[in-house]
C-alpha atoms as a PDB file:
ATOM      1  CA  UNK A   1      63.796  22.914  26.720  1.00  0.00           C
ATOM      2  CA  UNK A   2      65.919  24.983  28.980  1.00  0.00           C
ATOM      3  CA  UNK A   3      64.363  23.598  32.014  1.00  0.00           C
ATOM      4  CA  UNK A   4      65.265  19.931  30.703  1.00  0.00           C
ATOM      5  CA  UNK A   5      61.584  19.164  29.931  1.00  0.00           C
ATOM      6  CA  UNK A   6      60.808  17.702  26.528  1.00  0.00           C
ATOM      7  CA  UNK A   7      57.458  17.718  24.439  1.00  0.00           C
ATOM      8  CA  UNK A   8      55.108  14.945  26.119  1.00  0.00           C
ATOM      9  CA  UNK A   9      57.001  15.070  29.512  1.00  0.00           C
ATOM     10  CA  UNK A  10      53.918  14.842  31.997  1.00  0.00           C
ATOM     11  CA  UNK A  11      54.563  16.927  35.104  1.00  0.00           C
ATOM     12  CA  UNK A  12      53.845  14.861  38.053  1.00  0.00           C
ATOM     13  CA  UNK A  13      55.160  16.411  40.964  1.00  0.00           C
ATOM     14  CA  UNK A  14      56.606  20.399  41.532  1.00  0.00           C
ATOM     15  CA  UNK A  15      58.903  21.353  44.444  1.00  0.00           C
ATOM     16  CA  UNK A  16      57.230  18.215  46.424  1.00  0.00           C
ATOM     17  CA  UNK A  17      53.537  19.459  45.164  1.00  0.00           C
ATOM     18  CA  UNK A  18      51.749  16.497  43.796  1.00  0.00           C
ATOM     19  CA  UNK A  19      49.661  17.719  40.097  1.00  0.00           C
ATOM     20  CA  UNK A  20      48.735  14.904  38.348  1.00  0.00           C
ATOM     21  CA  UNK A  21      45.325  13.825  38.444  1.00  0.00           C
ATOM     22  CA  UNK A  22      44.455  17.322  38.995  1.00  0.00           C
ATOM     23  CA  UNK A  23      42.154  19.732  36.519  1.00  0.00           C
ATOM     24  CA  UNK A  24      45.828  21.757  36.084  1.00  0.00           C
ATOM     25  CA  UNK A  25      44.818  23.915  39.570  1.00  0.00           C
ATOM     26  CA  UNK A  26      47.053  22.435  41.634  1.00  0.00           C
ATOM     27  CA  UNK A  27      49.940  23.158  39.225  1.00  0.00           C
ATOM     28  CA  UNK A  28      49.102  26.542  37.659  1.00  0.00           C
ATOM     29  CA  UNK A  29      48.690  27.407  41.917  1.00  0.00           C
ATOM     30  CA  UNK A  30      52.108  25.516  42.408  1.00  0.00           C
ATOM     31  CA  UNK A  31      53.448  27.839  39.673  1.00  0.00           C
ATOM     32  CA  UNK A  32      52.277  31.446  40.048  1.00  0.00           C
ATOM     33  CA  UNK A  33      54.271  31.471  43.649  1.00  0.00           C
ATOM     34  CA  UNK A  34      57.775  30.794  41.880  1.00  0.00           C
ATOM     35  CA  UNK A  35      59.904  33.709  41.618  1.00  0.00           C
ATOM     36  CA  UNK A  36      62.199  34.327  39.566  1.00  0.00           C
ATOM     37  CA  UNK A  37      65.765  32.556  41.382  1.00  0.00           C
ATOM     38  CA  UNK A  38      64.037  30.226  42.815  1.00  0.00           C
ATOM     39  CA  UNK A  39      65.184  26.793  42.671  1.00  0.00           C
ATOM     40  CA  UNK A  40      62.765  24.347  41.112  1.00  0.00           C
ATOM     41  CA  UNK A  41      62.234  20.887  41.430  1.00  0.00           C
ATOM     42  CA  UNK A  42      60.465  18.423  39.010  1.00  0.00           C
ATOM     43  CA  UNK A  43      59.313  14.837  38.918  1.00  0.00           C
ATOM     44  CA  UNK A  44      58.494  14.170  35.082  1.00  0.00           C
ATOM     45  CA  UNK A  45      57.032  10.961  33.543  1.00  0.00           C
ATOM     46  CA  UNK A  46      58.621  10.453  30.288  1.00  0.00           C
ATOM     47  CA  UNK A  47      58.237   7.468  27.900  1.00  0.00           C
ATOM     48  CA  UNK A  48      57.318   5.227  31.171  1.00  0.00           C
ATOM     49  CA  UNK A  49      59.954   6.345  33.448  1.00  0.00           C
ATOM     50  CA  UNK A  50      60.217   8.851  36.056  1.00  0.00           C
ATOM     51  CA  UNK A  51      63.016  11.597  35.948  1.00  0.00           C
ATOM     52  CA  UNK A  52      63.882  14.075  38.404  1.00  0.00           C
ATOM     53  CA  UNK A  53      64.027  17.912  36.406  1.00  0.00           C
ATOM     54  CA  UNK A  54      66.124  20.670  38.652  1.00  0.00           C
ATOM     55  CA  UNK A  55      66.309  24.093  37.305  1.00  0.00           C
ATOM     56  CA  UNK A  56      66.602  27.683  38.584  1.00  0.00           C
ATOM     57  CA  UNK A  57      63.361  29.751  37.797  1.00  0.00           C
ATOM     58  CA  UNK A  58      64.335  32.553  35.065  1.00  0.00           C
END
């Protein structure tokens, strides 16, 4: 919730990384090289429409 996402937000896109469509590879990979500061950038698909999510990785 911190981050902005809600429950059923699908995860589309991470810091320009496309993940959807994918057996949850590409974004576990996408992921494990955040550090902690880093800024992060989502595109989520929520209810139909598709928001942009920025947060700063804790």
């Amino acid at each position: 919730m911190r981050a902005g996402l809600m429950s059923g937000d699908i995860i589309e896109s991470l810091n320009g990384m496309t993940v959807t469509g994918q057996s949850g590879r590409k974004l576990f990979k996408a992921m494990a090289a955040i550090r902690t500061g880093d800024s992060v950038r989502m595109t989520v698909l929520r209810g139909g429409k598709r928001l942009s999510v920025s947060m700063v990785a804790g």
